[in-house]
N, C-alpha and C. Protein backbone atom coordinates (compact mmCIF):
# COMPACT_ATOMS: atom_id res chain seq x y z
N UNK A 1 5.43 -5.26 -17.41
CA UNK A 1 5.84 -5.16 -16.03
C UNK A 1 4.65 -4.73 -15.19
N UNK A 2 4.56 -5.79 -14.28
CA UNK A 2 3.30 -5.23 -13.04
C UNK A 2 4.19 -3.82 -12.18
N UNK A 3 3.43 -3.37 -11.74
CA UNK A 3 3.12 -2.07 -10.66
C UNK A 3 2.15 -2.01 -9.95
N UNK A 4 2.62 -2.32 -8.35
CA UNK A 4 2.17 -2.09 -7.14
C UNK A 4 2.58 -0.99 -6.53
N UNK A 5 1.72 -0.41 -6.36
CA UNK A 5 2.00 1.05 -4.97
C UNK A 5 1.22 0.08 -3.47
N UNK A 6 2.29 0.46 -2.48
CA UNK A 6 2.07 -0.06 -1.26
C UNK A 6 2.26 1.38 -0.20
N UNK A 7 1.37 0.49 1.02
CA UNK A 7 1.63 2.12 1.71
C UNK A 7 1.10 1.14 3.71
N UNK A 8 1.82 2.03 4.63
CA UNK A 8 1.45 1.45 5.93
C UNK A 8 1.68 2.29 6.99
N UNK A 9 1.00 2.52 7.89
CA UNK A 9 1.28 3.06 9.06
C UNK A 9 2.15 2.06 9.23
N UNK A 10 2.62 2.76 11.10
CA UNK A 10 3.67 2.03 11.60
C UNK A 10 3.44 0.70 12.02
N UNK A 11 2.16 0.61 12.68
CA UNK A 11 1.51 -1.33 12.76
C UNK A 11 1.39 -2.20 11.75
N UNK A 12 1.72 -1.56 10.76
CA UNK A 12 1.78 -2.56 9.29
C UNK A 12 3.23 -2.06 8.62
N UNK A 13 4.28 -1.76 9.53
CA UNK A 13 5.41 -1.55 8.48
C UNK A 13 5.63 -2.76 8.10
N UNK A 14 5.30 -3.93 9.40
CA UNK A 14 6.60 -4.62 9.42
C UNK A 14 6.30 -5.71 8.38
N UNK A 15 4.73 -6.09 8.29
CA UNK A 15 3.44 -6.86 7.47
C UNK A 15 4.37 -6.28 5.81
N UNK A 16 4.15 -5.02 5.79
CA UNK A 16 4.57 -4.19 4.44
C UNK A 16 5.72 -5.18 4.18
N UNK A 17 6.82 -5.21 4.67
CA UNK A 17 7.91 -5.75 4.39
C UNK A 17 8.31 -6.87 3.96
N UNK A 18 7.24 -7.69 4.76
CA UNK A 18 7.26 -9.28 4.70
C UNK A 18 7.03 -8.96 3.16
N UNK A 19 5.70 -8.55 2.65
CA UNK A 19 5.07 -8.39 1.53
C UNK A 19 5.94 -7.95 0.20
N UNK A 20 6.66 -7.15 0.44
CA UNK A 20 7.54 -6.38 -0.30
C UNK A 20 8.56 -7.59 -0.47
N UNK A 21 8.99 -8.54 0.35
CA UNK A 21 9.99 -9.69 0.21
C UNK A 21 9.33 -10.86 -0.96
N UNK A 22 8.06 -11.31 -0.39
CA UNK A 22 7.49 -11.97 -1.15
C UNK A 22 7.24 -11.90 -2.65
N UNK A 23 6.72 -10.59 -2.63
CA UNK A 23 6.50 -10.29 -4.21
C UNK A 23 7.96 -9.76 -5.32
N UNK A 24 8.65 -9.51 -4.35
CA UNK A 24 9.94 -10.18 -4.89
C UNK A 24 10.63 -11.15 -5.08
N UNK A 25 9.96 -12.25 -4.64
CA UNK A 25 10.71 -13.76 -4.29
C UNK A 25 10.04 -14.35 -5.68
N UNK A 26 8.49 -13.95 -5.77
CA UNK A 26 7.65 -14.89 -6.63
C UNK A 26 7.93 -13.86 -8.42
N UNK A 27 8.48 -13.25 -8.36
CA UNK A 27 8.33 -12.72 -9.56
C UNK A 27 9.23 -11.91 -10.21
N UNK A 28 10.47 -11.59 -9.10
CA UNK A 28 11.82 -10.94 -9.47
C UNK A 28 11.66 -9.79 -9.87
N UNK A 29 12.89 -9.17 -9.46
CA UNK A 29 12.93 -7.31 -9.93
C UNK A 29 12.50 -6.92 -11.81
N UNK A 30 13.01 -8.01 -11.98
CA UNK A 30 12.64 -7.46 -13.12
C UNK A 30 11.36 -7.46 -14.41
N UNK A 31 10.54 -8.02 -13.47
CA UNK A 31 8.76 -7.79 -14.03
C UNK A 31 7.86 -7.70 -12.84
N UNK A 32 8.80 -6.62 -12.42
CA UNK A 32 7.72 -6.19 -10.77
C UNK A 32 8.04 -4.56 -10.82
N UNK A 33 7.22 -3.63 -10.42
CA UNK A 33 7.91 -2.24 -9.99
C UNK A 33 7.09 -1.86 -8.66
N UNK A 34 7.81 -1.97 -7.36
CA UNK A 34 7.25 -1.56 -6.51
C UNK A 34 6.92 0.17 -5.93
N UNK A 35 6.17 0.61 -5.80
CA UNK A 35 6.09 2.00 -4.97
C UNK A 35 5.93 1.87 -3.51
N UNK A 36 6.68 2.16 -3.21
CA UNK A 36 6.48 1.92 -1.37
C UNK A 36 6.53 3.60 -0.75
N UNK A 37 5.03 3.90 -0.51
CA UNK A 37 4.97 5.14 -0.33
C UNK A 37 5.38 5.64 1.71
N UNK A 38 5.45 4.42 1.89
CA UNK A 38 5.88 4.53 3.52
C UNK A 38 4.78 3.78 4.29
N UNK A 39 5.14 3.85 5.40
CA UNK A 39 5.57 4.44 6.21
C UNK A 39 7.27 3.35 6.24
N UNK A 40 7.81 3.80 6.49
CA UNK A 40 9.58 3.58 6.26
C UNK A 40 10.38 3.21 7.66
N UNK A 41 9.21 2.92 8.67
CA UNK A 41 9.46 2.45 10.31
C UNK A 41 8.65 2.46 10.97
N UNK A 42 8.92 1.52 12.29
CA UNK A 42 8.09 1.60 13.25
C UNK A 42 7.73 2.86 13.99
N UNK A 43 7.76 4.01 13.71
CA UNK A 43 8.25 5.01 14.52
C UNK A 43 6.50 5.67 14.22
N UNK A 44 5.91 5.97 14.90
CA UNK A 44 4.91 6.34 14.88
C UNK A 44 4.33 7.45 13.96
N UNK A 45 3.03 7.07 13.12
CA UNK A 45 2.70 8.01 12.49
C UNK A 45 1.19 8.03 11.90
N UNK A 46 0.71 8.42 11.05
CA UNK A 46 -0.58 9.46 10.68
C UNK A 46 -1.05 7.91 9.28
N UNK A 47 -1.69 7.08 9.03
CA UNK A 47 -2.03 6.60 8.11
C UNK A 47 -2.37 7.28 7.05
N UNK A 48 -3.54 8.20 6.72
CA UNK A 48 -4.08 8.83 5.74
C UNK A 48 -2.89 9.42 4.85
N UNK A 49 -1.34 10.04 5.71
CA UNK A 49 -0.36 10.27 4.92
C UNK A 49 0.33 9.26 3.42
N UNK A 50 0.09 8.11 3.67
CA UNK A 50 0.34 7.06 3.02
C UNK A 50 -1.26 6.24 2.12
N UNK A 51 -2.20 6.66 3.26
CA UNK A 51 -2.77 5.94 1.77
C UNK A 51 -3.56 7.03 0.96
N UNK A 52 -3.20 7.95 0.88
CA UNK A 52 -3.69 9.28 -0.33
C UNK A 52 -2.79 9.07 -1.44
N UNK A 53 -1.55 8.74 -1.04
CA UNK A 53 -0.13 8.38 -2.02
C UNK A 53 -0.84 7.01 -2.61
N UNK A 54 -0.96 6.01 -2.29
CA UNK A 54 -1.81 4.76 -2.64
C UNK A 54 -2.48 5.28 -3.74
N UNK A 55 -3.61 5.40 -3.08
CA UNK A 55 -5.00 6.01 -3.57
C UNK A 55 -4.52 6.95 -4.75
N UNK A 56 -4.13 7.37 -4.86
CA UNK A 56 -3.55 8.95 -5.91
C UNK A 56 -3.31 7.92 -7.45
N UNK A 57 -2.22 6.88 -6.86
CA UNK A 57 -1.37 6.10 -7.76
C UNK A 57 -2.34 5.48 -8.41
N UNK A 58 -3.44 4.37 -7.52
CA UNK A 58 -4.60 3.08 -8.12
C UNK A 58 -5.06 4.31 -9.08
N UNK A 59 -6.17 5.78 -8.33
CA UNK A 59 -7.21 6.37 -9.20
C UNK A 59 -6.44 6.70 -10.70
N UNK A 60 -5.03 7.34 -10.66
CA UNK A 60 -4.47 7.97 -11.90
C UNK A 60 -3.39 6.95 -12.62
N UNK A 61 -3.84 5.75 -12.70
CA UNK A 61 -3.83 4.37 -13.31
C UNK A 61 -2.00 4.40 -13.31
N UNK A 62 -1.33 4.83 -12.29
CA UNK A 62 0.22 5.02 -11.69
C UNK A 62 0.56 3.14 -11.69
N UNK A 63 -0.47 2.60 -11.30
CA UNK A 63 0.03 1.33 -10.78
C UNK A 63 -1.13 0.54 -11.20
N UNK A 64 -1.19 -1.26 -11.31
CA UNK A 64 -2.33 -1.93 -11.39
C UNK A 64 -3.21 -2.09 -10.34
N UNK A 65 -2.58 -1.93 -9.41
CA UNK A 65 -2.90 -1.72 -8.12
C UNK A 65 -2.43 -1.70 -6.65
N UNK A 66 -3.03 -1.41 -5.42
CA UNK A 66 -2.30 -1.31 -4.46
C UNK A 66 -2.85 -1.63 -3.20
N UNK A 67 -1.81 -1.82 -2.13
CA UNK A 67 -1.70 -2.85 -1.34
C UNK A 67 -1.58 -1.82 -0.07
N UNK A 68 -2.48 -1.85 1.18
CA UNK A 68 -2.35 -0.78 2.22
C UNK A 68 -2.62 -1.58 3.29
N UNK A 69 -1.67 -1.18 4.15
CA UNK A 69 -1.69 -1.93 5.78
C UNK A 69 -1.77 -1.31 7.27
N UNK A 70 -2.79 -1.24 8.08
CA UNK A 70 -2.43 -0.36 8.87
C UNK A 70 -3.15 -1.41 10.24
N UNK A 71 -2.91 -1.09 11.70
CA UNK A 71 -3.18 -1.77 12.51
C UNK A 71 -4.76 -2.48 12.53
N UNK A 72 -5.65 -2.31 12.26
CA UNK A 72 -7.24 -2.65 12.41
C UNK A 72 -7.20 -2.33 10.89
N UNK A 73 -6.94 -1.91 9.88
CA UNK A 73 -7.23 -1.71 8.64
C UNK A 73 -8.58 -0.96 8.08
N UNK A 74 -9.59 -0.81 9.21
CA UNK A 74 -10.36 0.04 8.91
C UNK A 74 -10.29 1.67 8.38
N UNK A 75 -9.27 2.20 9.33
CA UNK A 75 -9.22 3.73 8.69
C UNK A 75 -8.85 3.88 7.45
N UNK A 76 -7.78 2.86 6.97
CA UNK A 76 -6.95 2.93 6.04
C UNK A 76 -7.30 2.64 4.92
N UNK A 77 -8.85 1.51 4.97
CA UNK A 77 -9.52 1.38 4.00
C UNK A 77 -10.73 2.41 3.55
N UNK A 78 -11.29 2.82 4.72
CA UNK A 78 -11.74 4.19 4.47
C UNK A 78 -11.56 5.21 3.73
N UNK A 79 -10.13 5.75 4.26
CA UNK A 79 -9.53 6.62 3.60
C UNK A 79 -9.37 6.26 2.36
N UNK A 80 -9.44 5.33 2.22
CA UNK A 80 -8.89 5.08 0.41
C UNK A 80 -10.08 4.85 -0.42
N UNK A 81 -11.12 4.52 0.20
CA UNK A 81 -12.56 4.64 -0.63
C UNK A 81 -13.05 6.00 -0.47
N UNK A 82 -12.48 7.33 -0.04
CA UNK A 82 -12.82 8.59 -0.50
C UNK A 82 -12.42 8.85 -1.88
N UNK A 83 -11.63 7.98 -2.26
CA UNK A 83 -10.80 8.25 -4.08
C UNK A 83 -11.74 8.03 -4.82
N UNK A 84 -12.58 8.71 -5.67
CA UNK A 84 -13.49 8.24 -6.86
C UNK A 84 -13.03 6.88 -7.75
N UNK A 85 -11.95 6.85 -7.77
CA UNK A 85 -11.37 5.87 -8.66
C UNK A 85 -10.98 4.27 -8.09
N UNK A 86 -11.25 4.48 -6.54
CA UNK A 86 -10.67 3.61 -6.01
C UNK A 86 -11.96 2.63 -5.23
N UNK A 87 -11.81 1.24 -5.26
CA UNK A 87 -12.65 -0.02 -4.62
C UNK A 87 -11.96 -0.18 -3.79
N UNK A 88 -11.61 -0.25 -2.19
CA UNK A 88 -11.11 -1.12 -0.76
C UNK A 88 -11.69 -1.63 -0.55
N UNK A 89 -11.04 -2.92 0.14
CA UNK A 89 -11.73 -3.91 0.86
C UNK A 89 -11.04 -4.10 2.09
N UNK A 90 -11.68 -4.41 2.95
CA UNK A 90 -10.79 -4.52 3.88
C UNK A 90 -10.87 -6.72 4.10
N UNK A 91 -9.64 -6.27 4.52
CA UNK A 91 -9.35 -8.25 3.98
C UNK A 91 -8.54 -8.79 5.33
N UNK A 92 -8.58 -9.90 5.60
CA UNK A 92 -7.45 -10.34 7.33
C UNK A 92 -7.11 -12.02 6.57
């Protein structure tokens, strides 16, 4: 079973979701395990809250890997290349 940890401010909830549909469409609940560390709405909030949860999961081998979305994607990839364990890219 694959394992993805996902994580988004509020400018990427909605991106998150689409995503979260898809990788359920192509591969079914039952050889997928998603972590969806938030953000859980549009309702405004703090990125770094969500991708430390990410980041935590990729470095302490929680997941194969993970998937982070935030409006410009720069901070969010930032933040997640402070993890010793962790490679970001930022991707469009």
């Amino acid at each position: 079973m694959k394992k993805i940890s996902l994580g988004s401010d509020h400018a990427g909830w909605e991106l998150k979701q689409v995503i979260k549909e898809y990788l359920h469409s192509k591969t079914g609940l039952d050889r997928l395990e998603i972590n969806d560390w938030g953000c859980y709405s549009e309702e405004r909030c703090d990125y770094p809250d969500f991708t430390h949860k990410v980041a935590e999961d990729v470095e302490n081998k929680k997941c194969d890997f993970g998937i982070l979305i935030c409006g410009s994607g720069n901070g969010i990839n930032m933040t997640a290349n402070k993890w010793s364990g962790v490679r970001s890219a930022l991707c469009w």
